[in-house]
Protein backbone atom coordinates (compact mmCIF):
# COMPACT_ATOMS: atom_id res chain seq x y z
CA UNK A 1 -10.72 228.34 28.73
CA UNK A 2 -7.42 226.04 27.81
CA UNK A 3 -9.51 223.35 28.06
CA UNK A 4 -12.53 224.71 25.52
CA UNK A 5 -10.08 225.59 22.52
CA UNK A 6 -8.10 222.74 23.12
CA UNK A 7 -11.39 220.42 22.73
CA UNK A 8 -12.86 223.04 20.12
CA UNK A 9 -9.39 223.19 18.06
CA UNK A 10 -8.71 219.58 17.90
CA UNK A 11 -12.17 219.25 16.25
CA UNK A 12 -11.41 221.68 13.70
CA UNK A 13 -7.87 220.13 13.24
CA UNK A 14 -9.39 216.70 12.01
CA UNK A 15 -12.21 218.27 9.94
CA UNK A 16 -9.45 220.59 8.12
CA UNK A 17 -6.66 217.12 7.57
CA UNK A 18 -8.11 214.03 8.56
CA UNK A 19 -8.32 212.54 5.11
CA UNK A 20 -9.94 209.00 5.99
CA UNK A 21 -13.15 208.39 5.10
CA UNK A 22 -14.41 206.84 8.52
CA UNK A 23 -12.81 209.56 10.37
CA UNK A 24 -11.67 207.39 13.03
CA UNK A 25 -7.76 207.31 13.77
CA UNK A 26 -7.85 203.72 14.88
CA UNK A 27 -5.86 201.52 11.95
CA UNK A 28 -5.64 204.33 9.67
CA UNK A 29 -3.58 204.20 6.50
CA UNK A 30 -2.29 207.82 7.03
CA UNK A 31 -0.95 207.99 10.88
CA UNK A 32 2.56 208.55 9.98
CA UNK A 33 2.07 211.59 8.18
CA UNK A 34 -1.55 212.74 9.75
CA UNK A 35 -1.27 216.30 12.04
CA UNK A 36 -4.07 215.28 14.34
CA UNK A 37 -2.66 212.29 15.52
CA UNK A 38 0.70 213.69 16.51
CA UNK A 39 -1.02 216.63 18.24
CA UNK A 40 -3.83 214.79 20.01
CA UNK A 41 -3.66 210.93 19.66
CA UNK A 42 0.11 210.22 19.41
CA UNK A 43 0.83 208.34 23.09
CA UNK A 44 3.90 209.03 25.05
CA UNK A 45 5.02 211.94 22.74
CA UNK A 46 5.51 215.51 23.81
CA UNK A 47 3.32 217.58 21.86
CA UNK A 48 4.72 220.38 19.64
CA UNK A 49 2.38 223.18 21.16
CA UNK A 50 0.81 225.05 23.67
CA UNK A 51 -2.05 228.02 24.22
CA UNK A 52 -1.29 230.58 26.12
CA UNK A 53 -4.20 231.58 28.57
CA UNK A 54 -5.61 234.22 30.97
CA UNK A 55 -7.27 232.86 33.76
CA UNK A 56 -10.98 234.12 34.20
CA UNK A 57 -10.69 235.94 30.60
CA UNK A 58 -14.13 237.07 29.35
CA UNK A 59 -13.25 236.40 25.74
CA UNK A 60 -11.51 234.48 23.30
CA UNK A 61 -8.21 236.79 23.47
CA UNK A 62 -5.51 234.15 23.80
CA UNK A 63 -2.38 232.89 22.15
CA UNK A 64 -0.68 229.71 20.61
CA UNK A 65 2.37 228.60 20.27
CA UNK A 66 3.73 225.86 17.87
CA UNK A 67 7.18 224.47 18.23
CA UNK A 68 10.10 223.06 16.38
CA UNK A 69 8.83 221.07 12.72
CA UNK A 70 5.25 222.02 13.63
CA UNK A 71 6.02 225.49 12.87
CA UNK A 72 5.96 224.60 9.46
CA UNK A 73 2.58 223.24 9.85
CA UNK A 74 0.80 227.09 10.20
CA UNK A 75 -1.49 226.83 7.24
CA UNK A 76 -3.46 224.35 8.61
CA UNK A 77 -3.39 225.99 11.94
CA UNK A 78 -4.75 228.94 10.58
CA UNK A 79 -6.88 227.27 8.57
CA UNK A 80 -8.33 224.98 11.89
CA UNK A 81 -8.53 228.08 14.03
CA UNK A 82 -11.01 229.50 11.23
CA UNK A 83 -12.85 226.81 10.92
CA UNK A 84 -13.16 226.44 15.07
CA UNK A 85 -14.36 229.45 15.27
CA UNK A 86 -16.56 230.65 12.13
CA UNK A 87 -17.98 226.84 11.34
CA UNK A 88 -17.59 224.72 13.86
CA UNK A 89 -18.51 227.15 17.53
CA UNK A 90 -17.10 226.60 20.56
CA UNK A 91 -18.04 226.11 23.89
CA UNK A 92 -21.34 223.64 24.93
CA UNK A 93 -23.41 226.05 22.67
CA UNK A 94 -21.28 225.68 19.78
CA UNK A 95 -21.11 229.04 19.17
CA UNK A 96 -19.90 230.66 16.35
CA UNK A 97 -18.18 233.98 16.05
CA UNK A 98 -17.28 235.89 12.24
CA UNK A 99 -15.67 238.64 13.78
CA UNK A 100 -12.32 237.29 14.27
CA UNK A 101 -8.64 238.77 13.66
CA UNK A 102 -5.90 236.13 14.05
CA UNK A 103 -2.33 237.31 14.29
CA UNK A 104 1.18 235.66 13.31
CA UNK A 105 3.90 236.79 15.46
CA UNK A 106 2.15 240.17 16.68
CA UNK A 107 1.55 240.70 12.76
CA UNK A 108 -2.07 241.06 11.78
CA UNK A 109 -2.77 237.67 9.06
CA UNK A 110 -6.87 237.08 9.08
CA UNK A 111 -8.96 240.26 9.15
CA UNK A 112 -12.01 238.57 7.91
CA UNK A 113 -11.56 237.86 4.45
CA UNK A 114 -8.35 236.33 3.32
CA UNK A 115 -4.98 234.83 5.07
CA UNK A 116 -1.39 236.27 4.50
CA UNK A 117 1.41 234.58 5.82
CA UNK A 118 4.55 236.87 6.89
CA UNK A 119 7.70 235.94 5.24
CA UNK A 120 10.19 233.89 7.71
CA UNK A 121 7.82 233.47 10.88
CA UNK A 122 9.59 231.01 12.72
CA UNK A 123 11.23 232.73 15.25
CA UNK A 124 14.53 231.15 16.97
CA UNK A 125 14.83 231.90 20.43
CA UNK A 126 16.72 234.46 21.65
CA UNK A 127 16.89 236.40 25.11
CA UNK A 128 19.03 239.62 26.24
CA UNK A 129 18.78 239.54 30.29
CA UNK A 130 20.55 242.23 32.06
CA UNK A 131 19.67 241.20 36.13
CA UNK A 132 20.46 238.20 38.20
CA UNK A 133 17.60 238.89 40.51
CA UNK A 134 14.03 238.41 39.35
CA UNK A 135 10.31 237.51 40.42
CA UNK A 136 9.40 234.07 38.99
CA UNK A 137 5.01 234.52 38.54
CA UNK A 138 3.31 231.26 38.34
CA UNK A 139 -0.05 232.96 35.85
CA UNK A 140 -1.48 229.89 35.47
CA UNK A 141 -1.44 226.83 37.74
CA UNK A 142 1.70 224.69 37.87
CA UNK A 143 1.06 221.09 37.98
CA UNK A 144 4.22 218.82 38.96
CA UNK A 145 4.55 215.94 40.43
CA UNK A 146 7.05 215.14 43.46
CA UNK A 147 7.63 210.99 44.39
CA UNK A 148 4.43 210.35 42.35
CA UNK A 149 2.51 213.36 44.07
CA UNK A 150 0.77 216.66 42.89
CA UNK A 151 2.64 219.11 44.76
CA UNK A 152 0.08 221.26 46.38
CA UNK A 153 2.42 222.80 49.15
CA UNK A 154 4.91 225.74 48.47
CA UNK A 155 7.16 223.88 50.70
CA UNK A 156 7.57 220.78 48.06
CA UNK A 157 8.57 223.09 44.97
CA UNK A 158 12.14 223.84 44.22
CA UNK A 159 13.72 226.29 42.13
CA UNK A 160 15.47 223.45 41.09
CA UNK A 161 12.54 221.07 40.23
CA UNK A 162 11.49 223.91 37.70
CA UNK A 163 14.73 223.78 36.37
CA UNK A 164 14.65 220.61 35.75
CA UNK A 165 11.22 220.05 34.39
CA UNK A 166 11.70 223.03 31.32
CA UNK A 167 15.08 221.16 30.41
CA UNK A 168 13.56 218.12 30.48
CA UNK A 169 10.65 219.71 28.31
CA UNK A 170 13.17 221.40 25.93
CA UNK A 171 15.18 217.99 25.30
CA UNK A 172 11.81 216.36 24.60
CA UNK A 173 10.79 219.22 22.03
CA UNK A 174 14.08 218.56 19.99
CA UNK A 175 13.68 215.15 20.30
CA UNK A 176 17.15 214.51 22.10
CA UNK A 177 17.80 212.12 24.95
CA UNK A 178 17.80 213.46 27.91
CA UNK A 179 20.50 213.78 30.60
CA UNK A 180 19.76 215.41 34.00
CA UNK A 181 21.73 218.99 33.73
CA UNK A 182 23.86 219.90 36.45
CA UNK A 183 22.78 223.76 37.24
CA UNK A 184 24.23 226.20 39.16
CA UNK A 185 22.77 226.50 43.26
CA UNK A 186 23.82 229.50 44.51
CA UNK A 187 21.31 231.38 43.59
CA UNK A 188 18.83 232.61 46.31
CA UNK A 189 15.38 232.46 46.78
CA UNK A 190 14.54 235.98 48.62
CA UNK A 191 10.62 235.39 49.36
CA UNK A 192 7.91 232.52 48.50
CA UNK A 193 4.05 233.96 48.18
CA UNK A 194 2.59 230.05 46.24
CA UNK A 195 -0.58 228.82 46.87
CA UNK A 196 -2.43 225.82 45.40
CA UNK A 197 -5.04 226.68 43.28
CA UNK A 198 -7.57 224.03 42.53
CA UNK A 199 -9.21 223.57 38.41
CA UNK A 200 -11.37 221.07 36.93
CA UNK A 201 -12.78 220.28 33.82
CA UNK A 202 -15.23 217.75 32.27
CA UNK A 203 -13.34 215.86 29.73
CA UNK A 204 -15.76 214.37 26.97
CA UNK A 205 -13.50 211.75 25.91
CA UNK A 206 -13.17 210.22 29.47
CA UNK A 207 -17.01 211.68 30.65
CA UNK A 208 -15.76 212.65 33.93
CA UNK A 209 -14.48 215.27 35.36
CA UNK A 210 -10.26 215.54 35.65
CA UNK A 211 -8.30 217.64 38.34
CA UNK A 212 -6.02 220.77 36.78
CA UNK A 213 -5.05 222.27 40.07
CA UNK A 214 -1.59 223.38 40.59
CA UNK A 215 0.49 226.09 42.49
CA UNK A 216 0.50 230.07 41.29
CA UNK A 217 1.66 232.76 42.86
CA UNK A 218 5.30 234.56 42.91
CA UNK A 219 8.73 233.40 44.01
CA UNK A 220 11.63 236.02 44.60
CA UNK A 221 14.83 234.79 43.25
CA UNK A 222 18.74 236.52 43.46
CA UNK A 223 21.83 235.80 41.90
CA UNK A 224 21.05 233.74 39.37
CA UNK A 225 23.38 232.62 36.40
CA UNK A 226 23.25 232.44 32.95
CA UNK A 227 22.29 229.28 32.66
CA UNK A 228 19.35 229.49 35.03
CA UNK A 229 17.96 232.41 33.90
CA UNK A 230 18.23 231.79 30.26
CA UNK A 231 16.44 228.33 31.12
CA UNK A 232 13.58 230.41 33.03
CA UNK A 233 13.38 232.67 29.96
CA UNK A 234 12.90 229.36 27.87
CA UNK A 235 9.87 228.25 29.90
CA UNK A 236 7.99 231.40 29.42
CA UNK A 237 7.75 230.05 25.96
CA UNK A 238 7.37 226.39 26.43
CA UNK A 239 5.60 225.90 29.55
CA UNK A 240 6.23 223.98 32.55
CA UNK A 241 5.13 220.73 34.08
CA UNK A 242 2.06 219.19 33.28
CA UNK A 243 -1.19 220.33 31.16
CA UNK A 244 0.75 222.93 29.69
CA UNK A 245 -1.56 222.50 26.27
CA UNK A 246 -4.04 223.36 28.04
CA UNK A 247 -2.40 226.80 29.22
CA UNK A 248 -1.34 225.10 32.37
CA UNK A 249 2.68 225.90 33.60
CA UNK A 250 2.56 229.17 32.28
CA UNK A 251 5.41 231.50 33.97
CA UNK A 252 6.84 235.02 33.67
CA UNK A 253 10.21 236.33 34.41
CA UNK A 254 10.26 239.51 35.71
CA UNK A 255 13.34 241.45 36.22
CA UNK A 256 13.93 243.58 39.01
């Protein structure tokens, strides 16, 4: 499903600001200022969001999450995400669906005939973690490479390459250079139940199919510190590894 709103919302996000009369990005006046290209055609950039998935959902219940500047960017988000859906259609049918609610930090803002925006929306991070010992849940699959390999073997991933990747991620997001962190390793990990689960989709752009496989499952970590846990806490929000626009990377921390 990542992979249908992602296709289906990047539509609506060039219908709702692409301003160019050829609609093509190539040599266009506008780049430096133009929403759609930073989210979808802007190479070797991190991009500012995510959706947030069930896997085998029946419906179009899902989240999205937009980060740092692009925050300030939510009336065209809203506006894309009604256009996707009530104009546009999604999925190979182009379906489209009227009865929609669309919700801005849990509070209700589209319920079918106008937009409200709540006063201050953007949220700054904040977590309040009493336990050192949690279960780490891999929801969706977790795509990251290892010496220029998928890992696909339990065995491969580290508590410390996860670390690594949402710090790296988080560094990106703010636009700051990036030092490896040095992070606490005494931590345990109690019990490993990973197992590679294997995705495709058909990408239209490339017309072939592309591999979105990655590991899910549950690791059992103790004595964590501070650090490490706040960091986990972090990638609930932001994802981790690779595809995570898709939905892809998406962990929960689970105290115990």
């Amino acid at each position: 499903m990542g992979s249908t709103l992602r296709g289906a919302f990047g539509y609506a996000l060039k219908k709702t600001v692409c301003i160019n009369p050829t609609f093509k990005c190539e040599g266009c006046f506008s780049l430096n200022s133009c929403l759609f290209y930073d989210f979808y055609e802007k190479q070797n950039d991190i991009h500012p969001f995510r959706f947030d998935i069930e896997l085998g959902s029946s419906g179009y219940d899902f989240s999205y999450f937009l980060f740092e500047d692009a925050c300030e960017k939510l009336p065209y988000i809203l506006s894309s995400f009604h256009q996707m859906f009530t104009k546009i259609g999604i999925g190979k049918d182009r379906e489209t669906i009227d009865d929609i609610s669309i919700y801005v930090n849990d509070i209700l803002s589209f319920n079918g005939d106008e937009f409200t925006i709540p006063d201050d929306y953007i949220k700054i991070k904040q977590d309040n973690i009493e336990s050192k010992s949690i279960v780490l849940k891999f929801s969706t699959p977790l795509r990251m490479k290892k010496q220029k390999r998928f890992i696909r073997d339990h065995k491969d991933l580290t508590l410390i390459d996860i670390l690594l990747s949402i710090d790296k991620r988080a560094h990106q997001l703010k636009a700051k250079p990036y030092e490896r962190t040095q992070f606490d390793t005494n931590f345990k990990v109690v019990n490993t139940n990973l197992k590679f689960k294997d995705l495709t989709r058909f990408s239209n752009t490339q017309k072939t199919k592309m591999q979105l496989g990655g590991m899910m499952g549950e690791m059992v970590i103790s004595n964590l510190d501070e650090q490490n846990l706040k960091l986990l806490k972090l990638g609930e929000l932001i994802g981790v590894g690779k595809q995570t626009v898709f939905g892809l990377g998406k962990i929960e921390v689970i105290e115990i």
